[in-house]
PDB file of N, CA and C in Angstrom:
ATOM      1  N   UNK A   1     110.520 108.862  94.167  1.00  0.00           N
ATOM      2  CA  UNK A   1     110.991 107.554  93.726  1.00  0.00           C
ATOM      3  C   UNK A   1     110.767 106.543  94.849  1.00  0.00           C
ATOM      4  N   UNK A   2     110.181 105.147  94.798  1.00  0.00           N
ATOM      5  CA  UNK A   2     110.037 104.673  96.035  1.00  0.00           C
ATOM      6  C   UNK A   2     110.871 103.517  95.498  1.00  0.00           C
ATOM      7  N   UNK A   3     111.051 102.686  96.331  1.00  0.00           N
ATOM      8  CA  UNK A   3     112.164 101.388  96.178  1.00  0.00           C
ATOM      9  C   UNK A   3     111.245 100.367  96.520  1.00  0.00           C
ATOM     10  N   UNK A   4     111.498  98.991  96.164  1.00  0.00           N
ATOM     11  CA  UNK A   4     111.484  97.792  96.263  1.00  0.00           C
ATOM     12  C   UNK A   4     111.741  97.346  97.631  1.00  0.00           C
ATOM     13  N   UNK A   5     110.986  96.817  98.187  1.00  0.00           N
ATOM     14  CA  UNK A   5     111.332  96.376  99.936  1.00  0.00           C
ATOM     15  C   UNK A   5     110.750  94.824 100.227  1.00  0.00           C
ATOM     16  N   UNK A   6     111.781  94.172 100.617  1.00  0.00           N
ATOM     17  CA  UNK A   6     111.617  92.827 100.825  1.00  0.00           C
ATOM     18  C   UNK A   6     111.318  92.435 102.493  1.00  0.00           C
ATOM     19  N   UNK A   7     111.203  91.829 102.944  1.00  0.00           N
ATOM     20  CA  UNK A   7     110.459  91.192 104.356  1.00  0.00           C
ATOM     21  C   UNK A   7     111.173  89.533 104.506  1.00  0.00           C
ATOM     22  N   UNK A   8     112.600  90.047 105.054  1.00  0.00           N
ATOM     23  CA  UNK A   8     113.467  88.599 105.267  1.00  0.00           C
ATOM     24  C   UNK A   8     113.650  88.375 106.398  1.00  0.00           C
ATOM     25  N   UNK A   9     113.955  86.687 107.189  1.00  0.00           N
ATOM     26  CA  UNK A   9     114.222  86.406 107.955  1.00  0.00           C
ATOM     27  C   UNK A   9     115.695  86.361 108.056  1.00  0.00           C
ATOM     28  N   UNK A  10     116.983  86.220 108.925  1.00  0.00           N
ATOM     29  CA  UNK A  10     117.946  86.889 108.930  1.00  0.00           C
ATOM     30  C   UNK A  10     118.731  85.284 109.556  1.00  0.00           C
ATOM     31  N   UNK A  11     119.759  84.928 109.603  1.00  0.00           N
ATOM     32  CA  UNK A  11     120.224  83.732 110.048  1.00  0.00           C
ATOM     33  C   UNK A  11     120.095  83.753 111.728  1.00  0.00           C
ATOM     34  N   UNK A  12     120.764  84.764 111.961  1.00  0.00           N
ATOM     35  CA  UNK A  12     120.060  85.745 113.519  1.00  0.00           C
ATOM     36  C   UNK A  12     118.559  85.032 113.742  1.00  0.00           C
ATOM     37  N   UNK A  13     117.768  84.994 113.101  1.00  0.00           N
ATOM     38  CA  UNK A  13     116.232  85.320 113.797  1.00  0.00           C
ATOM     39  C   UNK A  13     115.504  86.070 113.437  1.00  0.00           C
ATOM     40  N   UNK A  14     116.006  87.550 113.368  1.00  0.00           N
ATOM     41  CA  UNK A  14     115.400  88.484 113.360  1.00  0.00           C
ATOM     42  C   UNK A  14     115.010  88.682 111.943  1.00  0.00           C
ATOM     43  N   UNK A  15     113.903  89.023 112.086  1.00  0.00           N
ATOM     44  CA  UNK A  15     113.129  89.589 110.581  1.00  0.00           C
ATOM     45  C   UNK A  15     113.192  90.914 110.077  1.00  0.00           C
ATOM     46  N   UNK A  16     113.661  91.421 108.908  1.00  0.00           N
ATOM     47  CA  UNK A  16     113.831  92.818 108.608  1.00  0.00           C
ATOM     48  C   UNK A  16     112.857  93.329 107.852  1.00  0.00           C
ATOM     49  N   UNK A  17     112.500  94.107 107.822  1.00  0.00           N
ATOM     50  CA  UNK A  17     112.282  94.992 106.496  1.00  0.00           C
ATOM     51  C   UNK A  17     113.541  96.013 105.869  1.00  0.00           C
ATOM     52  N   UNK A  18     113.585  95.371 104.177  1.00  0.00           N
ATOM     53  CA  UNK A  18     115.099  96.322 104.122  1.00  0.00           C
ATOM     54  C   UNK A  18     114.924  96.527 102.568  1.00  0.00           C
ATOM     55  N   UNK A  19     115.448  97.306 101.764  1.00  0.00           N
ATOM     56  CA  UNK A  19     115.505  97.577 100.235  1.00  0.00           C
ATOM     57  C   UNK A  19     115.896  96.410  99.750  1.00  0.00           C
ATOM     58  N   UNK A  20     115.323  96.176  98.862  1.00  0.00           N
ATOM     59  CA  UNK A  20     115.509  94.363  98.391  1.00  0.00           C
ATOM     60  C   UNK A  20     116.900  95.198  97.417  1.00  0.00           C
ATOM     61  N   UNK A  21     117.097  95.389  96.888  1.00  0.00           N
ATOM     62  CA  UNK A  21     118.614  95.979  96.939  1.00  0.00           C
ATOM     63  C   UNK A  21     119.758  95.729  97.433  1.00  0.00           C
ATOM     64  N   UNK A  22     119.663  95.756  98.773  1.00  0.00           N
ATOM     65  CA  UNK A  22     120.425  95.171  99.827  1.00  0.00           C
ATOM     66  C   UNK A  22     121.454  96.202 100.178  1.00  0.00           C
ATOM     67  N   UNK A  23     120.805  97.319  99.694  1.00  0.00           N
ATOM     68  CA  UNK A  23     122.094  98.669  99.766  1.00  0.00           C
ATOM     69  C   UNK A  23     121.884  99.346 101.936  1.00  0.00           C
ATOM     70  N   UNK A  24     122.390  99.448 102.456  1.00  0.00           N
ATOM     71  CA  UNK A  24     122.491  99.956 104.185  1.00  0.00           C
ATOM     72  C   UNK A  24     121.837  99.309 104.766  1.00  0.00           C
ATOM     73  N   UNK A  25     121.318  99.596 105.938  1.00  0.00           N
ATOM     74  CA  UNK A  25     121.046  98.931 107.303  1.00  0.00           C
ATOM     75  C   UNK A  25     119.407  98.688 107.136  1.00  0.00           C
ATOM     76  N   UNK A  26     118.818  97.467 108.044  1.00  0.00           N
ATOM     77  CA  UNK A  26     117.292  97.432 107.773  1.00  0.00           C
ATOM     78  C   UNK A  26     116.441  98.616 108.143  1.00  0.00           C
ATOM     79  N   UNK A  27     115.142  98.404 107.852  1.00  0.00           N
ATOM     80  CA  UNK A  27     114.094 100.238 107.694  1.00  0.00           C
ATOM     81  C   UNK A  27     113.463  99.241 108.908  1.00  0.00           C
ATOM     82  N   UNK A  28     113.095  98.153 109.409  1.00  0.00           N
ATOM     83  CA  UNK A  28     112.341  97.727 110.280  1.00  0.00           C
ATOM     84  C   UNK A  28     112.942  96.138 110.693  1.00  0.00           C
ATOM     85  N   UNK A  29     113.327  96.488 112.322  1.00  0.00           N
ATOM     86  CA  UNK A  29     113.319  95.128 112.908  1.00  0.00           C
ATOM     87  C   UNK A  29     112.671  94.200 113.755  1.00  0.00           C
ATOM     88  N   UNK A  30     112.392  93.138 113.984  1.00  0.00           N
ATOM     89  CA  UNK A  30     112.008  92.508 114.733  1.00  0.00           C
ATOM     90  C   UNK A  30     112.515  91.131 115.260  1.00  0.00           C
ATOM     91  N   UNK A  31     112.614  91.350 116.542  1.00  0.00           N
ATOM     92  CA  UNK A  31     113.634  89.977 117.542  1.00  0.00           C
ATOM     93  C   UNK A  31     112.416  89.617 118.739  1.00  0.00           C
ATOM     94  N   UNK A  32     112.266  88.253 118.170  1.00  0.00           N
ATOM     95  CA  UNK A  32     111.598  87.771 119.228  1.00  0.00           C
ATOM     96  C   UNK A  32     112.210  86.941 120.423  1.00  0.00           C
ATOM     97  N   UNK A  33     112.505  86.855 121.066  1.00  0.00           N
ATOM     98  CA  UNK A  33     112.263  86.673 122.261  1.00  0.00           C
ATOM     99  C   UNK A  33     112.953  84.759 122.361  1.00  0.00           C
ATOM    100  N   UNK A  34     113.442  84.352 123.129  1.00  0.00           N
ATOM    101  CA  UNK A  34     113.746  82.781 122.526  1.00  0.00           C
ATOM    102  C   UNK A  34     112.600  82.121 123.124  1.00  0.00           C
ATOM    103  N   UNK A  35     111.758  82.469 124.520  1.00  0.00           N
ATOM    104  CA  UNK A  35     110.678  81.825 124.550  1.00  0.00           C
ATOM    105  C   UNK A  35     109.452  82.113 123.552  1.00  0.00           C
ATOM    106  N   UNK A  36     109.185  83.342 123.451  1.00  0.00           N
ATOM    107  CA  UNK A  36     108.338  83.519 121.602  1.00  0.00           C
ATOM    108  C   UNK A  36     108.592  82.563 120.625  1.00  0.00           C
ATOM    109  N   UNK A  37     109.594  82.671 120.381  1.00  0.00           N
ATOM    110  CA  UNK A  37     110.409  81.977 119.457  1.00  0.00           C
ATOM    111  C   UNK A  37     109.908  80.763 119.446  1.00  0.00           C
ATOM    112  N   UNK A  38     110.160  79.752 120.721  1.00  0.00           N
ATOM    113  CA  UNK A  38     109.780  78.554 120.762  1.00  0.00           C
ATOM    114  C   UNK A  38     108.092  78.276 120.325  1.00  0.00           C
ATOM    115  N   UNK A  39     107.919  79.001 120.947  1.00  0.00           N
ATOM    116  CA  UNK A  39     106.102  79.037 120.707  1.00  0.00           C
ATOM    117  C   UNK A  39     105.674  79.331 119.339  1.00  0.00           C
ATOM    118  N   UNK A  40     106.141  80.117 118.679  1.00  0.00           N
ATOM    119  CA  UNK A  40     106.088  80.057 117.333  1.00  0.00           C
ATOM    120  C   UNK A  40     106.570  78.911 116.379  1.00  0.00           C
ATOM    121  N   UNK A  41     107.400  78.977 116.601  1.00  0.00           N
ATOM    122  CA  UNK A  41     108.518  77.347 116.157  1.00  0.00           C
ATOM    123  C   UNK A  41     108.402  77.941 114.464  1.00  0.00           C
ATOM    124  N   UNK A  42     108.207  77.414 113.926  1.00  0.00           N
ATOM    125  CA  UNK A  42     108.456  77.815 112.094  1.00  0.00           C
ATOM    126  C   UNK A  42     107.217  78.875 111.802  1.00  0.00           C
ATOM    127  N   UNK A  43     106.337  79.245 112.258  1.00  0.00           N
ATOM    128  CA  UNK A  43     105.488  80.353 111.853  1.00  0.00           C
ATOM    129  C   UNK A  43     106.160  82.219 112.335  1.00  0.00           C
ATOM    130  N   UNK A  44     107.431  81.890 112.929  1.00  0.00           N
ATOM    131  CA  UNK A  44     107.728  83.307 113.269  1.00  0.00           C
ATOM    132  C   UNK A  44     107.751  84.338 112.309  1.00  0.00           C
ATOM    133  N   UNK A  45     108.358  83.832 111.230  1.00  0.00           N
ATOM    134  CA  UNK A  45     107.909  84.317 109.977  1.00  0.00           C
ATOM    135  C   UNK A  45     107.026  84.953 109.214  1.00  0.00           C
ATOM    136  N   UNK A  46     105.348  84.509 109.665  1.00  0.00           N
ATOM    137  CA  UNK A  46     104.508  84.832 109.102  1.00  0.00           C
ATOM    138  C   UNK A  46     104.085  86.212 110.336  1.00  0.00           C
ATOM    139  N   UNK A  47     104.016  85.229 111.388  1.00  0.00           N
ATOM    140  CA  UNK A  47     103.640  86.662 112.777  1.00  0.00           C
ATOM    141  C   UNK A  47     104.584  87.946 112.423  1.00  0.00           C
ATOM    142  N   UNK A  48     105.870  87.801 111.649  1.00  0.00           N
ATOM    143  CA  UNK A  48     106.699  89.343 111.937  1.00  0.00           C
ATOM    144  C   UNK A  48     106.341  89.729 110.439  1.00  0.00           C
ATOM    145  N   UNK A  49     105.884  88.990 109.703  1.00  0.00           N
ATOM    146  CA  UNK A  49     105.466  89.804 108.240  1.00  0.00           C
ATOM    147  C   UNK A  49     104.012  90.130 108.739  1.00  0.00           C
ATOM    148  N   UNK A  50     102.445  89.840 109.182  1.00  0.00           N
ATOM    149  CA  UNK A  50     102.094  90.510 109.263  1.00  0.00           C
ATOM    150  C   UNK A  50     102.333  91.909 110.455  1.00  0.00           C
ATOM    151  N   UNK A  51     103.219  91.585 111.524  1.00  0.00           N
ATOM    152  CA  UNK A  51     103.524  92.891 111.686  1.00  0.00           C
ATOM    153  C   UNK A  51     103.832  94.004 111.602  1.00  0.00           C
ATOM    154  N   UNK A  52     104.832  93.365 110.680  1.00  0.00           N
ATOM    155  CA  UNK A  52     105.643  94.622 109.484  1.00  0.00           C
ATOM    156  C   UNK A  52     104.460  95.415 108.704  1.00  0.00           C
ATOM    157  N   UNK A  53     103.645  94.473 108.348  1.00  0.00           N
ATOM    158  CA  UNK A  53     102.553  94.843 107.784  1.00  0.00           C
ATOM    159  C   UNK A  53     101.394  95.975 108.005  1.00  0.00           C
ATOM    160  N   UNK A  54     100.909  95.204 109.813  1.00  0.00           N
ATOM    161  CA  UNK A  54     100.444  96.661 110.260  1.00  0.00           C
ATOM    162  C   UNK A  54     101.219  97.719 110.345  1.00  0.00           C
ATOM    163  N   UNK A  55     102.453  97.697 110.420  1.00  0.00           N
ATOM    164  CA  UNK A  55     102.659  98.901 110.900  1.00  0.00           C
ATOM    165  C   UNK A  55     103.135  99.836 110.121  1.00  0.00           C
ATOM    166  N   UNK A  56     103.701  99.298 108.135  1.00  0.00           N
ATOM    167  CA  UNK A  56     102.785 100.133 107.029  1.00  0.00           C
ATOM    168  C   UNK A  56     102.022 100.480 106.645  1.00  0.00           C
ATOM    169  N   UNK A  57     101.072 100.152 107.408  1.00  0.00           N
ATOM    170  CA  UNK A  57      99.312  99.792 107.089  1.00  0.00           C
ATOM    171  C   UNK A  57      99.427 101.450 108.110  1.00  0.00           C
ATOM    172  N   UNK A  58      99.725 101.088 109.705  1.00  0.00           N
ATOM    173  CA  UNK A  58      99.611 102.639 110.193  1.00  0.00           C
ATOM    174  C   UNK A  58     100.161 103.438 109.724  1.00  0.00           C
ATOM    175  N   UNK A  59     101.739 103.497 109.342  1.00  0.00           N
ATOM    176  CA  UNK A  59     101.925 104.656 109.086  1.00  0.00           C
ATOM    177  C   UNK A  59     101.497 105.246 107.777  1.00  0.00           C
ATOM    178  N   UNK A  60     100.953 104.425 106.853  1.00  0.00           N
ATOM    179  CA  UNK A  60     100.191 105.054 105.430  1.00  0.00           C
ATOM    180  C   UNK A  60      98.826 105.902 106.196  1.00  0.00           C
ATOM    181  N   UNK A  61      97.976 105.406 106.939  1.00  0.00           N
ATOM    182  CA  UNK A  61      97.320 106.257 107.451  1.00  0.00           C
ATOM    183  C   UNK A  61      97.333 107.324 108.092  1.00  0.00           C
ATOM    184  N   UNK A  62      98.285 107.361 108.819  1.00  0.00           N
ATOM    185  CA  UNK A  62      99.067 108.743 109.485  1.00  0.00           C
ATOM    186  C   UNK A  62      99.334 109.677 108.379  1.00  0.00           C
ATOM    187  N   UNK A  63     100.273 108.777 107.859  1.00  0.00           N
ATOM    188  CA  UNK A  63     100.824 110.003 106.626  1.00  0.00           C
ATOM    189  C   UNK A  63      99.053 110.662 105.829  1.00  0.00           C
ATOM    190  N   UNK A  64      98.805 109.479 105.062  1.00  0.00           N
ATOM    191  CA  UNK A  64      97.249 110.255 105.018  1.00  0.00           C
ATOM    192  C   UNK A  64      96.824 111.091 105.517  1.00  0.00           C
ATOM    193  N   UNK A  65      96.531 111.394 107.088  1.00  0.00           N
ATOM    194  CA  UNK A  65      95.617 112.251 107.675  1.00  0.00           C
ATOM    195  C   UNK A  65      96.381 113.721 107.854  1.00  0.00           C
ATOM    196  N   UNK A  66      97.870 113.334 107.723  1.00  0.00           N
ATOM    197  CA  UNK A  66      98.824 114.766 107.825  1.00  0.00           C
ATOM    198  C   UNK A  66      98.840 115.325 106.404  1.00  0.00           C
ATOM    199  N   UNK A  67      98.409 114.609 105.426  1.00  0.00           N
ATOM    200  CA  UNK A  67      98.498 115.213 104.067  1.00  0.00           C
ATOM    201  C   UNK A  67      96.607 115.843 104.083  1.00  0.00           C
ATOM    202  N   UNK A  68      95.920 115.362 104.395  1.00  0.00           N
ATOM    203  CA  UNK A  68      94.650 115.788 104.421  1.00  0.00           C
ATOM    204  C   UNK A  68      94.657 116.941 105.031  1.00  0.00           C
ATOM    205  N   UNK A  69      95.131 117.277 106.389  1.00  0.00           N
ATOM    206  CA  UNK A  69      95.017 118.377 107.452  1.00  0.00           C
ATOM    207  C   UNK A  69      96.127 119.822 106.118  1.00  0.00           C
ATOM    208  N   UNK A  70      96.330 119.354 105.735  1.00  0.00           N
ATOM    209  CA  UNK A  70      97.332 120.199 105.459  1.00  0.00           C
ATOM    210  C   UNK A  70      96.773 120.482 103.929  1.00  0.00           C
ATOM    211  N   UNK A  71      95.914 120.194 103.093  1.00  0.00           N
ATOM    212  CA  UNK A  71      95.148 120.233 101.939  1.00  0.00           C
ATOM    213  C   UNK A  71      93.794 121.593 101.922  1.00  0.00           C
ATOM    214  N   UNK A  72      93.546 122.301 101.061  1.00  0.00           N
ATOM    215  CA  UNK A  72      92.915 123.129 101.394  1.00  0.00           C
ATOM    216  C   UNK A  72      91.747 122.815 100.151  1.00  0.00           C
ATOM    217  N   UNK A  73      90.217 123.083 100.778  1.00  0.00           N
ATOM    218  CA  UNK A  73      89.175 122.372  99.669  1.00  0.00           C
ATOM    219  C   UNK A  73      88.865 123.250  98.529  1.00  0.00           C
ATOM    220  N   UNK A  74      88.972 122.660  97.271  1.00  0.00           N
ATOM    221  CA  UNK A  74      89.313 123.287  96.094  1.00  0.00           C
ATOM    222  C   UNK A  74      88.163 124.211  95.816  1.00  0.00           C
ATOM    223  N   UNK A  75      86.737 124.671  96.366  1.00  0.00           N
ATOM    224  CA  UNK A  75      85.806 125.490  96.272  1.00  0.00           C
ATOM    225  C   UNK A  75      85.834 126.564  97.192  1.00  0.00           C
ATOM    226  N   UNK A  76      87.211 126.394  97.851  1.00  0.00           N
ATOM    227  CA  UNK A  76      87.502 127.705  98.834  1.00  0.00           C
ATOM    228  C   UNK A  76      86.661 127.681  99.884  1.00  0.00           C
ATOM    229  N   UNK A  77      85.886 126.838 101.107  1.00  0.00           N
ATOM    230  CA  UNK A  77      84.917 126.587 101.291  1.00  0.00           C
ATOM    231  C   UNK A  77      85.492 125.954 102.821  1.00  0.00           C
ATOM    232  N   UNK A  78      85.486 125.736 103.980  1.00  0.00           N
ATOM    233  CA  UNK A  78      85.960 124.996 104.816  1.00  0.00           C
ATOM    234  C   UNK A  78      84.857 123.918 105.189  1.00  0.00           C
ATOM    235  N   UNK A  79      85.542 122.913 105.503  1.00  0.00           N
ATOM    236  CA  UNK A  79      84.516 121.894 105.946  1.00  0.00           C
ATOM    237  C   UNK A  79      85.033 121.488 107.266  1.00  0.00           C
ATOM    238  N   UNK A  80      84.118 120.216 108.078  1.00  0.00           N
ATOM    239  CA  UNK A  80      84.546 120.341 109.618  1.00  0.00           C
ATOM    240  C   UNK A  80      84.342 118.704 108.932  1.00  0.00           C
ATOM    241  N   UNK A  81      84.151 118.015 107.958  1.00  0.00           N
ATOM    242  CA  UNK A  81      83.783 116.742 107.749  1.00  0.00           C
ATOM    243  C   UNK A  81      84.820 115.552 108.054  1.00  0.00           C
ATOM    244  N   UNK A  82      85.046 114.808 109.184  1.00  0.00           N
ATOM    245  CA  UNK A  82      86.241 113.950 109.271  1.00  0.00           C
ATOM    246  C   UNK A  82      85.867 112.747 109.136  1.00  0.00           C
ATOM    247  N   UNK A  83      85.293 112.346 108.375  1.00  0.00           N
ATOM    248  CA  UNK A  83      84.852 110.641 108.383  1.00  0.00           C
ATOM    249  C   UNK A  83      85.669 110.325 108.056  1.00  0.00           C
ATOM    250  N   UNK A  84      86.009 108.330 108.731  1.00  0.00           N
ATOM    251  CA  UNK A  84      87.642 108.079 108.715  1.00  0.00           C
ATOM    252  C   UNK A  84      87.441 107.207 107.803  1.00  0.00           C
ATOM    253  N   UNK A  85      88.196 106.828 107.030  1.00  0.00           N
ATOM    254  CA  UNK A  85      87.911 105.609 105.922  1.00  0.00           C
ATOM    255  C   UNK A  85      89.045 104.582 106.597  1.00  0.00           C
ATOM    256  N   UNK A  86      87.976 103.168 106.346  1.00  0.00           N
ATOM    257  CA  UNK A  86      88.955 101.879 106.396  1.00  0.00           C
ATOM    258  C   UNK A  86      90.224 101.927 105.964  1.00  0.00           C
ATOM    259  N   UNK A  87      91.011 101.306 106.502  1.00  0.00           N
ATOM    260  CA  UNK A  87      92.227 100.902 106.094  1.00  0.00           C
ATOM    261  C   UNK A  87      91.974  99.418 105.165  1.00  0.00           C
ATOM    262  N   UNK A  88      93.538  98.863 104.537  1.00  0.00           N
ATOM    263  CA  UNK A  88      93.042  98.076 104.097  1.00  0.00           C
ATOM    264  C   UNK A  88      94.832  97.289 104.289  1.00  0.00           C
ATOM    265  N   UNK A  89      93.994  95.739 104.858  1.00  0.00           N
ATOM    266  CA  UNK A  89      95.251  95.507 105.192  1.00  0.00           C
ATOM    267  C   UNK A  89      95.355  93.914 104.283  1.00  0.00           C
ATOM    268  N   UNK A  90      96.139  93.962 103.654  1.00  0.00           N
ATOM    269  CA  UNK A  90      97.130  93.289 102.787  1.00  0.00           C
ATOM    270  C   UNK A  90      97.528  91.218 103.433  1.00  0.00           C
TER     271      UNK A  90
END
């Protein structure tokens, strides 16, 4: 079952990733810094959503390559073939 996940800025600052639900604590935070902050000025927003971003972006690939390693090829047959496929980022 996967859930619904929203990408909010927080009165704090800090940007979450959390179950748009709003049920326990955030799955991902980010606090920038008050000189960041300044330098960003109203785009902090966009910089911590695509961050959030890569770093679903990595761990879908991770998870990928641990579900691959762990898959056995359906002609009974071993292969040594690791070509990496693009990611694709959002």
């Amino acid at each position: 079952m996967s859930a619904l996940l929203e990408i909010v800025e927080l009165e704090s600052g800090e940007i979450v990733l959390r179950r748009a639900e709003g049920d326990g604590s955030a799955l991902v935070e980010i606090k920038f810094s008050d000189e960041v902050r300044v330098l960003l000025s109203e785009h902090s927003l966009d910089v911590g959503k695509a961050m959030v971003s890569a770093g679903v972006q990595a761990v879908g690939e991770v998870y990928g390559h641990v579900l691959e390693a762990h898959e056995e090829p359906t002609d009974g047959s071993l292969t040594e073939d690791t070509e990496e496929v693009p990611g694709v980022l959002h």
